[in-house]
PDB file of N, CA and C in Angstrom:
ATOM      1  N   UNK A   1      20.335 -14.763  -6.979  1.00  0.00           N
ATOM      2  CA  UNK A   1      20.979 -14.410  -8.224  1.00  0.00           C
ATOM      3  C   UNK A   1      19.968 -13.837  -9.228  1.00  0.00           C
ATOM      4  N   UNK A   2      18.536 -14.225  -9.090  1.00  0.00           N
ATOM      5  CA  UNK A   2      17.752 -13.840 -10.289  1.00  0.00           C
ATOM      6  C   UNK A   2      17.232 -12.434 -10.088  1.00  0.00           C
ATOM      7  N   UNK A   3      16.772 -12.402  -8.704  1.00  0.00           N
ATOM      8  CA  UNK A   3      16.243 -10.617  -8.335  1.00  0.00           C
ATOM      9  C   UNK A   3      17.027  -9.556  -8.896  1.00  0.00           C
ATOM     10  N   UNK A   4      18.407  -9.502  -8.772  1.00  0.00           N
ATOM     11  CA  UNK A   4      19.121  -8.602  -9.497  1.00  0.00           C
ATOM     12  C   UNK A   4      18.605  -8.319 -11.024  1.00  0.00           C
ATOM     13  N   UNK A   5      18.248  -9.354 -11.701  1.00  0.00           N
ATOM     14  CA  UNK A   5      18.336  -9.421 -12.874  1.00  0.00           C
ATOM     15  C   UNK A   5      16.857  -8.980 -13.340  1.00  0.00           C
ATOM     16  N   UNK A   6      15.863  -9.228 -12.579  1.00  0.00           N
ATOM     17  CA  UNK A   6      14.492  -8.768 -12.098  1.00  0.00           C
ATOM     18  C   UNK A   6      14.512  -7.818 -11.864  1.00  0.00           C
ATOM     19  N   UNK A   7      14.717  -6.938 -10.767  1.00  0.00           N
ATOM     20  CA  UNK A   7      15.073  -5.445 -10.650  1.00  0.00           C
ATOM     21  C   UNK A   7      15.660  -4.522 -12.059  1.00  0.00           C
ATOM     22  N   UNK A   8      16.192  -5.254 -12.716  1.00  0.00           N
ATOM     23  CA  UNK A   8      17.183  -4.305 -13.576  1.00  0.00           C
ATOM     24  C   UNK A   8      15.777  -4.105 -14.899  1.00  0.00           C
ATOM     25  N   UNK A   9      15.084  -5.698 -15.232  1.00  0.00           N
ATOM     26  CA  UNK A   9      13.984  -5.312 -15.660  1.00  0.00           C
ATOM     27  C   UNK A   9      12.917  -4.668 -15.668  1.00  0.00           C
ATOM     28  N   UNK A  10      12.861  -4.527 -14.154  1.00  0.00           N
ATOM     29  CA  UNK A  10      11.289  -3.677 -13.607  1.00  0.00           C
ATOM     30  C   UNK A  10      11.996  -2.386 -14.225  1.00  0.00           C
ATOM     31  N   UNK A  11      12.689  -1.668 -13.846  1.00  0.00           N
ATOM     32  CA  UNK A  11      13.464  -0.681 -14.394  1.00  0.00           C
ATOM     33  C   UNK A  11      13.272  -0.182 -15.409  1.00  0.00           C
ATOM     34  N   UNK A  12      13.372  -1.458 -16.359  1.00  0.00           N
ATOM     35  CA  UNK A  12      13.273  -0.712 -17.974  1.00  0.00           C
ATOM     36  C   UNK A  12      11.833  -0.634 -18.464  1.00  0.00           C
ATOM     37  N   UNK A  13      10.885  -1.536 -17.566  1.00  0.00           N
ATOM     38  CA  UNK A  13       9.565  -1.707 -17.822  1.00  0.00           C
ATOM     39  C   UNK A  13       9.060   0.045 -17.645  1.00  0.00           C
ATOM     40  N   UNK A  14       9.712   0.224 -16.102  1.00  0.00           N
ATOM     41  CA  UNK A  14       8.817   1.745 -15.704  1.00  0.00           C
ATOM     42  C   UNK A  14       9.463   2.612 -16.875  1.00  0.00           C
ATOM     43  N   UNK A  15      10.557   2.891 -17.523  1.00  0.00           N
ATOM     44  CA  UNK A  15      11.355   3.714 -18.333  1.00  0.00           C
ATOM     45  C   UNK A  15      10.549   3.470 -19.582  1.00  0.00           C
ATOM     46  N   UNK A  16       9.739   2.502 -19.925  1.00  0.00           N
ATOM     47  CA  UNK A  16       8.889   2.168 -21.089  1.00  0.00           C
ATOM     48  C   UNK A  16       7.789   2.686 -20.728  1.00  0.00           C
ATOM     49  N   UNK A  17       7.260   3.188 -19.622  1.00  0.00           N
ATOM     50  CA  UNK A  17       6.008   3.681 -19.340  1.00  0.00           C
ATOM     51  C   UNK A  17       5.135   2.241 -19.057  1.00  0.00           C
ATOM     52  N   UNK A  18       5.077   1.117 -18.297  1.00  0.00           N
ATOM     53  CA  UNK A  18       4.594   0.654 -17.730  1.00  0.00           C
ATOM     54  C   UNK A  18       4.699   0.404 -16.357  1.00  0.00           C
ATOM     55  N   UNK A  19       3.073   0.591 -15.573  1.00  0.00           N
ATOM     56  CA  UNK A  19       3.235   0.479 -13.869  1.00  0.00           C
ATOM     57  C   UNK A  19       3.670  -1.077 -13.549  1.00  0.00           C
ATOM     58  N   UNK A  20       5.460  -0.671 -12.811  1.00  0.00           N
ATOM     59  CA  UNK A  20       5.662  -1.645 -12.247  1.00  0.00           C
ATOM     60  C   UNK A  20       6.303  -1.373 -10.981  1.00  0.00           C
ATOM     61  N   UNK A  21       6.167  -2.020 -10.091  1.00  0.00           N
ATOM     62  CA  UNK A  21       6.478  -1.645  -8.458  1.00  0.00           C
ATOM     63  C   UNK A  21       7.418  -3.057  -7.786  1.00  0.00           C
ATOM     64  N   UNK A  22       8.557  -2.940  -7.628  1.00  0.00           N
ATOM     65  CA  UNK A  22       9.282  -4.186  -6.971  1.00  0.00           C
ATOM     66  C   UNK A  22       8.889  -4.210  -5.845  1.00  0.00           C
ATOM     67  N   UNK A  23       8.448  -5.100  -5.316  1.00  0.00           N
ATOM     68  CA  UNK A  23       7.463  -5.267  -3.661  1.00  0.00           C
ATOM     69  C   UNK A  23       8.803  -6.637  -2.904  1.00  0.00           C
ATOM     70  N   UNK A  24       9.917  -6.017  -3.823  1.00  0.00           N
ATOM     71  CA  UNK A  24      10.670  -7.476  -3.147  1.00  0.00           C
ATOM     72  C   UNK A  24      11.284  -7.656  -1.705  1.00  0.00           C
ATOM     73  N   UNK A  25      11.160  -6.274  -1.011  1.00  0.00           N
ATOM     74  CA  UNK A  25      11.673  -6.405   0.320  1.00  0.00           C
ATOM     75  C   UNK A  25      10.318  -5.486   1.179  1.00  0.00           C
ATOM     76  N   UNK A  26       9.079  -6.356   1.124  1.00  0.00           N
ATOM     77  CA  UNK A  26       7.190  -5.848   1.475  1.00  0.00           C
ATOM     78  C   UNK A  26       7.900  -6.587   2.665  1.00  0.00           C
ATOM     79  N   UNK A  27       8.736  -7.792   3.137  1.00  0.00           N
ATOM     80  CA  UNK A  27       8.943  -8.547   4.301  1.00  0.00           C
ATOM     81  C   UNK A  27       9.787  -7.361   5.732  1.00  0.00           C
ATOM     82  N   UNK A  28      10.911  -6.777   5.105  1.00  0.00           N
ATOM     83  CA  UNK A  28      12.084  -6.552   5.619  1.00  0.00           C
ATOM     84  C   UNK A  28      11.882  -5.957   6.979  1.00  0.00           C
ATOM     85  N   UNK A  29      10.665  -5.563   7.320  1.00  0.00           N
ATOM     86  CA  UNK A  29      10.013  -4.858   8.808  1.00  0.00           C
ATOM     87  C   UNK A  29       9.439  -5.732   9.481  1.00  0.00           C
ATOM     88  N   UNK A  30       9.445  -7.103   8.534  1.00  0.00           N
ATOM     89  CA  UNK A  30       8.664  -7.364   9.629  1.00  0.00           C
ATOM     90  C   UNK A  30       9.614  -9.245  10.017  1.00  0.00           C
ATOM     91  N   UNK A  31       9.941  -9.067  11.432  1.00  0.00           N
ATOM     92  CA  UNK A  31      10.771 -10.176  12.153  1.00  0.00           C
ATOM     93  C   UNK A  31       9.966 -11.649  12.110  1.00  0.00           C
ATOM     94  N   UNK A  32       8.624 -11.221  11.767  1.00  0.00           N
ATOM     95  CA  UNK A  32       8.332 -12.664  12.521  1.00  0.00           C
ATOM     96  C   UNK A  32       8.359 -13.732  11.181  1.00  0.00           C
ATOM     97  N   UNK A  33       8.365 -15.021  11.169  1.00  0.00           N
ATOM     98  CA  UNK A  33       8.654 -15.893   9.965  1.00  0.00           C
ATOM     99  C   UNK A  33       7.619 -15.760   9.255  1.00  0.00           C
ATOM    100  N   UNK A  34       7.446 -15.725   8.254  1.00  0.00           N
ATOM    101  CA  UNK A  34       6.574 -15.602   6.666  1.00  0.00           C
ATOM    102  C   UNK A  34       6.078 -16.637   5.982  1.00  0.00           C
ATOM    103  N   UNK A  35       7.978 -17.823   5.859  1.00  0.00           N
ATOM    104  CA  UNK A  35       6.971 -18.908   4.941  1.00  0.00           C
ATOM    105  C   UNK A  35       7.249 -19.543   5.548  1.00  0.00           C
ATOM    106  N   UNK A  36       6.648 -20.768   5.084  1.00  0.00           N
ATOM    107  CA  UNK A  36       6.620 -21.696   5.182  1.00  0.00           C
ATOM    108  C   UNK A  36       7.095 -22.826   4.581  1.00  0.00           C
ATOM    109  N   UNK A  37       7.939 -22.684   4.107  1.00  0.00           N
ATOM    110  CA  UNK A  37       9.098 -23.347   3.690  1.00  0.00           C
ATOM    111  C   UNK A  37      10.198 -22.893   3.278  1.00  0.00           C
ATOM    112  N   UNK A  38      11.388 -24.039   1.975  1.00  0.00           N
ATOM    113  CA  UNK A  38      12.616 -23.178   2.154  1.00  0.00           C
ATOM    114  C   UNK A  38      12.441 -22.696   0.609  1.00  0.00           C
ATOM    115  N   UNK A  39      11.744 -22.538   0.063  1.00  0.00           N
ATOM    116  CA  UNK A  39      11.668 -21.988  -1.684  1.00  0.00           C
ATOM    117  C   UNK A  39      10.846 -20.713  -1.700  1.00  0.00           C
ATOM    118  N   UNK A  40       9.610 -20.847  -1.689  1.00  0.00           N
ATOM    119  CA  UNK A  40       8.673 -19.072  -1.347  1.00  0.00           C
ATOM    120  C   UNK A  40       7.044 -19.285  -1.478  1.00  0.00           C
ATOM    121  N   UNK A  41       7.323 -19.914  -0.706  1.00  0.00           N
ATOM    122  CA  UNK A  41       5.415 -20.387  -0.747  1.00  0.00           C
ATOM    123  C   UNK A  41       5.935 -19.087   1.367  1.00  0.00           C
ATOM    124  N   UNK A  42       4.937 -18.327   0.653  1.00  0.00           N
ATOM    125  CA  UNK A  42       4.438 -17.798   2.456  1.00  0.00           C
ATOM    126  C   UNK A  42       2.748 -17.849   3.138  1.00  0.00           C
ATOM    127  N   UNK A  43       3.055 -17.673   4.062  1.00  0.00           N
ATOM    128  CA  UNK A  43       1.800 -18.174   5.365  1.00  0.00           C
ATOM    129  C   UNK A  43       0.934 -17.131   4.955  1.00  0.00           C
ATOM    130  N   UNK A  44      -0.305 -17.389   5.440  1.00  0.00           N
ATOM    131  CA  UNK A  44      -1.530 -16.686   5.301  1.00  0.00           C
ATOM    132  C   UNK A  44      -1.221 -15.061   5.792  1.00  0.00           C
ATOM    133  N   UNK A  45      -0.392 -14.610   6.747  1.00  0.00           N
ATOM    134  CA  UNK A  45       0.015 -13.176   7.178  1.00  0.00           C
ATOM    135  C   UNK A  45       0.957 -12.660   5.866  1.00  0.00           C
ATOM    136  N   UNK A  46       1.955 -13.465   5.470  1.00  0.00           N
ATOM    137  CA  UNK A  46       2.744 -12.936   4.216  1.00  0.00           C
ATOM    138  C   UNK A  46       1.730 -13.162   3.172  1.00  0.00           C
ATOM    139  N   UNK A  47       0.898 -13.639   2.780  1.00  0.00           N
ATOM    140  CA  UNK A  47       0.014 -12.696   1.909  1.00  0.00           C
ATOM    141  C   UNK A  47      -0.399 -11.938   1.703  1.00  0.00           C
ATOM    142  N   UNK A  48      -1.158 -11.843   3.175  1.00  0.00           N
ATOM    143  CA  UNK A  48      -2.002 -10.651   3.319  1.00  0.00           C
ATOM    144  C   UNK A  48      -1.249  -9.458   3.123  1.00  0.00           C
ATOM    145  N   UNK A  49       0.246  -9.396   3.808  1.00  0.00           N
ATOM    146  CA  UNK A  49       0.909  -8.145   3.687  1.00  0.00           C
ATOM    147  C   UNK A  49       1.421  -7.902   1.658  1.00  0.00           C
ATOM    148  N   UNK A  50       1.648  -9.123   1.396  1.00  0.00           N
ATOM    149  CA  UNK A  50       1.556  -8.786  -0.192  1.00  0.00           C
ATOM    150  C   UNK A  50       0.330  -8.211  -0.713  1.00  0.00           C
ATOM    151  N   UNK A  51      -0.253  -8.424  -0.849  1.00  0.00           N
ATOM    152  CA  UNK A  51      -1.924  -8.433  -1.175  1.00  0.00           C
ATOM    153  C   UNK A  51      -1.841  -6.902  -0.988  1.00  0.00           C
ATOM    154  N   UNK A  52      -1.388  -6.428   0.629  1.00  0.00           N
ATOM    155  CA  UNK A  52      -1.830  -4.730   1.097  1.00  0.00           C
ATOM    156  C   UNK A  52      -0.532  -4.446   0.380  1.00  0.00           C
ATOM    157  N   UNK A  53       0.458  -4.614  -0.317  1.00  0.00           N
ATOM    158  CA  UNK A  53       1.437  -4.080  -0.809  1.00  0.00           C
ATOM    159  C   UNK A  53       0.986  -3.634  -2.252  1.00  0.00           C
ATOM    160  N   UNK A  54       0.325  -4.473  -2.839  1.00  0.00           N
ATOM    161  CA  UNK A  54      -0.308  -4.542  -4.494  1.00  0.00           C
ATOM    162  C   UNK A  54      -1.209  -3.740  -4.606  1.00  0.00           C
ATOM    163  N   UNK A  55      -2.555  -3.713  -3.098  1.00  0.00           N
ATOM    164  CA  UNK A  55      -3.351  -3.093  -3.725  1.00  0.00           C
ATOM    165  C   UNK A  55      -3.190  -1.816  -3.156  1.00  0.00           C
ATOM    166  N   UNK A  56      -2.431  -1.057  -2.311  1.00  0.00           N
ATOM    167  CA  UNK A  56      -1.536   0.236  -1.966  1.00  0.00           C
ATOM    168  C   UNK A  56      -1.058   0.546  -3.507  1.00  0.00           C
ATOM    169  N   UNK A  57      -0.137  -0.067  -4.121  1.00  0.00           N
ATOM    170  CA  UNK A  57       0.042   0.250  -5.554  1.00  0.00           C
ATOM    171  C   UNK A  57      -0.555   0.665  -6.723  1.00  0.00           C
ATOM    172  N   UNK A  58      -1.655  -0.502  -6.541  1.00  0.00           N
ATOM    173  CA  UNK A  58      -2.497  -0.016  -7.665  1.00  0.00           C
ATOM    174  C   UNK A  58      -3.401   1.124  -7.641  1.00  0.00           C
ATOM    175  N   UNK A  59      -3.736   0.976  -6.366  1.00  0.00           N
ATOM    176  CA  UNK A  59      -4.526   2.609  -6.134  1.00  0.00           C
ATOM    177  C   UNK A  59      -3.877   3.735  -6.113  1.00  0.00           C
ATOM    178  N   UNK A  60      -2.693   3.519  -5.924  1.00  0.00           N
ATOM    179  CA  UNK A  60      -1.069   4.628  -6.239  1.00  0.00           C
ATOM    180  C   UNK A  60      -1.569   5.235  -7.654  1.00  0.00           C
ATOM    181  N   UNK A  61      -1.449   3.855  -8.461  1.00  0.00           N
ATOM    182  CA  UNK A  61      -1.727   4.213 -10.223  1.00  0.00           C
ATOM    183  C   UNK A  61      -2.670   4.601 -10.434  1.00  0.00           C
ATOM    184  N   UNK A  62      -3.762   4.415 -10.122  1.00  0.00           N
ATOM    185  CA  UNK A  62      -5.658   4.287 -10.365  1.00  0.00           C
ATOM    186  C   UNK A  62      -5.112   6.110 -10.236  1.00  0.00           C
ATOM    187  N   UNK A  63      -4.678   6.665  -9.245  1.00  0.00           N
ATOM    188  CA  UNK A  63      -5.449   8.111  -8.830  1.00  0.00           C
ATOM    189  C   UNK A  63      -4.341   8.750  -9.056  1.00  0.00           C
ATOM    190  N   UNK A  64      -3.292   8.484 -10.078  1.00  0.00           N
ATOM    191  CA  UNK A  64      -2.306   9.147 -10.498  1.00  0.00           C
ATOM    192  C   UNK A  64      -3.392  10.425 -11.796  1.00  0.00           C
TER     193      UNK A  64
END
């Protein structure tokens, strides 16, 4: 219920001229399990793929 409401913000953030990037579906390719539990703590591989999602981004911005 809250991502919707998250998304609609990132939105107005980029429309304000600040770098923001929703990384909320960085999982959706990939099958194998992530966390490690049932709330959003993820395993040492779902970091890492966050981590290469953020810093893909920021270097997006850096060399804009």
């Amino acid at each position: 219920m809250g991502y919707p409401i998250l998304r609609e913000a990132g939105v107005a953030l980029r429309r304000e001229g600040v770098y923001f990037h929703d990384i909320t579906q960085v999982f959706l390719h990939h099958p194998e399990p992530l966390y490690i539990d049932q709330c959003c703590h993820v395993s040492s591989l779902g970091s890492r793929i966050m981590a290469t999602e953020v810093i893909r981004w920021m270097l997006h911005d850096m060399l804009r």
